[in-house]
Structures are given as structure tokens and as C-alpha cells.
Protein backbone atom coordinates (compact mmCIF):
# COMPACT_ATOMS: atom_id res chain seq x y z
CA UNK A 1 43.20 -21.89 5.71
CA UNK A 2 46.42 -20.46 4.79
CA UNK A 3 49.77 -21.66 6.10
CA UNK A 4 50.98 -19.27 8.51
CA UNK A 5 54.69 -19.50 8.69
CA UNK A 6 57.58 -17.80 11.15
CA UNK A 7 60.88 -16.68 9.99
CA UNK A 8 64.12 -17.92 11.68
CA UNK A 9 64.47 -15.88 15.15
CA UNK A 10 60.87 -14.02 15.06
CA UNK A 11 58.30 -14.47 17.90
CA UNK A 12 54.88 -15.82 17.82
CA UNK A 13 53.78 -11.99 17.58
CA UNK A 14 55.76 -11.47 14.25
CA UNK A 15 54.24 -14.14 12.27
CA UNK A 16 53.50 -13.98 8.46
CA UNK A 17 50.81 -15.47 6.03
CA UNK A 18 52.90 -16.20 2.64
CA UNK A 19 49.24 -16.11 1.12
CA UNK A 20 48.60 -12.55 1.27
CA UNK A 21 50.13 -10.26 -0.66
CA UNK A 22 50.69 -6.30 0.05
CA UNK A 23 48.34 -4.06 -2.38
CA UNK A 24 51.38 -2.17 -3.38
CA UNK A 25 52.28 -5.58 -4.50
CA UNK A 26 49.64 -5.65 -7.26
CA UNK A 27 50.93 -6.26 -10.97
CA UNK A 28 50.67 -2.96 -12.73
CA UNK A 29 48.71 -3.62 -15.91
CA UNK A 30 46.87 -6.64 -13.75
CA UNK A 31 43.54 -5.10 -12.62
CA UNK A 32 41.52 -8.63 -12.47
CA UNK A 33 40.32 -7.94 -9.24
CA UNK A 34 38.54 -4.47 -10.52
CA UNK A 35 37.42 -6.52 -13.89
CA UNK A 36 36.47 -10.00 -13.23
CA UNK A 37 34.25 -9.73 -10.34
CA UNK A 38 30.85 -8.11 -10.40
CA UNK A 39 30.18 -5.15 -7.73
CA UNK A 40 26.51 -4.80 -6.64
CA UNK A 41 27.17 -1.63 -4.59
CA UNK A 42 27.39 1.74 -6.49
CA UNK A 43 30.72 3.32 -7.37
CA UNK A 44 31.78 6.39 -9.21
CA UNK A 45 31.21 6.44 -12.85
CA UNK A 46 28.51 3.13 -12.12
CA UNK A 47 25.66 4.08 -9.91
CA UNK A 48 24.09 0.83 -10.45
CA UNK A 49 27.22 -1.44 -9.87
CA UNK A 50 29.45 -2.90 -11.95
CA UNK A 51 28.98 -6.09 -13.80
CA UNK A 52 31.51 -8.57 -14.39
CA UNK A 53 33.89 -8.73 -17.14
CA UNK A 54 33.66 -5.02 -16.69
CA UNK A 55 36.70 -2.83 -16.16
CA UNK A 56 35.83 -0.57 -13.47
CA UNK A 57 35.72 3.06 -14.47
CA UNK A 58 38.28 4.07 -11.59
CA UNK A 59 41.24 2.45 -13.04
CA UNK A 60 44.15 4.94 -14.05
CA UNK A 61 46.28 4.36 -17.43
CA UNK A 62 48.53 1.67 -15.45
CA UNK A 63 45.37 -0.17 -13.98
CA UNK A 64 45.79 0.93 -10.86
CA UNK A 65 42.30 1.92 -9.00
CA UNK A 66 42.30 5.82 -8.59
CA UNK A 67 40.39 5.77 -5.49
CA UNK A 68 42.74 3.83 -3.46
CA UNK A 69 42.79 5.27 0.17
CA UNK A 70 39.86 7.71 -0.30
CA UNK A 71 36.54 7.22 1.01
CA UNK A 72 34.51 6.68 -1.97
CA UNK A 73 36.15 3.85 -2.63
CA UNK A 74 33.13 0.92 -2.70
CA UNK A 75 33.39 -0.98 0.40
CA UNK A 76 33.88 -4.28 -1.49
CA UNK A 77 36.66 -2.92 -2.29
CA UNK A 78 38.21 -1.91 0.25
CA UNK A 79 37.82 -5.08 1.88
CA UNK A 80 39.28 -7.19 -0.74
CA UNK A 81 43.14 -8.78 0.16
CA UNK A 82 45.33 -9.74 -2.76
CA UNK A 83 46.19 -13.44 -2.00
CA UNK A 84 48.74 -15.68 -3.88
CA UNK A 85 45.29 -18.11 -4.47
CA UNK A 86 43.52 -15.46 -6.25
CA UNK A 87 46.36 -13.43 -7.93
CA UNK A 88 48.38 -16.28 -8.98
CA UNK A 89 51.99 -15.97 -11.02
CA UNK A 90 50.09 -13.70 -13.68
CA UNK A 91 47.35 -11.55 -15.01
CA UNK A 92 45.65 -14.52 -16.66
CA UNK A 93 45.83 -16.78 -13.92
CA UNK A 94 43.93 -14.32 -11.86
CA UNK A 95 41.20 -13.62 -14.27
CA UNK A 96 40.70 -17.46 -14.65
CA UNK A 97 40.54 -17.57 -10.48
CA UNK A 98 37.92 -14.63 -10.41
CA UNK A 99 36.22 -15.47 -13.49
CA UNK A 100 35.08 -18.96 -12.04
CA UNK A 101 34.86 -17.24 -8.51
CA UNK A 102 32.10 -14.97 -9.90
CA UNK A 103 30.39 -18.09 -11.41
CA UNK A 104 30.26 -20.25 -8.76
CA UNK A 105 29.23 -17.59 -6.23
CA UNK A 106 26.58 -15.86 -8.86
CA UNK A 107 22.82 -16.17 -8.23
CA UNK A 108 21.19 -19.15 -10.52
CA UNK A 109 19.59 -16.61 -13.22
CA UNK A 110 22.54 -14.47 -13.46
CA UNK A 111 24.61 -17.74 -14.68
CA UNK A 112 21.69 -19.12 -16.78
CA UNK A 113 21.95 -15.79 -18.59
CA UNK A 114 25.96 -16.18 -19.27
């Protein structure tokens, strides 16, 4: 569990996890959340999914996901958080987080096939 932390004269409504970052917080040029993980529901541009290690289709010429806000965005998606854990202090950091993420949490034939 995160550490949940209060700043100096805030109330116990106004507190603030230091482990999740805003989405318009994201690194432009980053995108290792929309390359590194596998999606298993269908997007635009992938009807079947998107494996991983696969940059997703939706990503504009800054890496930014195009469908950020509208409906179509996959739900997977949507309820993904940036956290300091998974995004790290760089791009590479969180591709090596995902990247071993999606191994450990792939089914056995999937990694056998890696």
C-alpha cells in the first residue's frame, strides 16, 4: 500500500498519495504503459487486442494516446493510474516495470512462447 501523506495545515479530507501521478503528468515520448503491456480487449486499429511489446496504434507523434477522454478508449485503459512504482524516474525504468509485470501476470503458454 502506498504511503498516504498530509501536507502542513491540510485536513484529513485533503490528503495526498505521493504514489500516483496525474496523467497530464505522463513523460511525452514515454508511452510504456500503451507498449509494454498486452491488451486482450479490442481497440481501434487492433480488433483482436494488442500484444505486448506492441505500440498501440492510438498513440499521436509525441506518444500521447489519441483517445484520451473519448469513449472508445479500451476500458483497460481507462482504468490504468500512472504511479511513481510503475513509471519510475524514466522511460526505461517503466518499460523494465511493465515488461516483467506482463511476465509475471501472463498465462503459462503465453510465457513459454517468449
Amino acid at each position: 500500500m502506498s504511503k498516504v501523506t498530509r501536507s502542513a495545515g491540510s485536513s484529513e479530507n485533503d490528503l495526498v498519495s505521493p504514489a500516483i501521478l496525474p496523467v497530464s503528468g505522463c513523460r511525452i515520448g514515454c508511452a510504456a504503459c500503451c507498449i509494454a503491456p498486452s491488451i486482450s480487449s479490442p481497440l481501434p486499429g487492433m480488433p483482436d487486442g494488442k500484444p505486448a511489446g506492441v505500440a498501440c496504434p492510438q498513440l499521436d507523434e509525441q506518444q500521447r494516446c489519441k483517445l484520451f477522454g473519448r469513449p472508445e478508449r479500451p476500458a483497460v485503459c481507462v482504468r490504468l493510474r500512472p504511479q511513481l512504482s510503475m513509471c519510475g524516474a524514466s522511460r526505461e525504468q517503466a518499460m523494465r516495470y511493465l515488461n516483467a509485470l506482463e511476465d509475471d501476470t501472463a498465462p503459462d503458454d503465453v510465457r513459454q512462447a517468449r
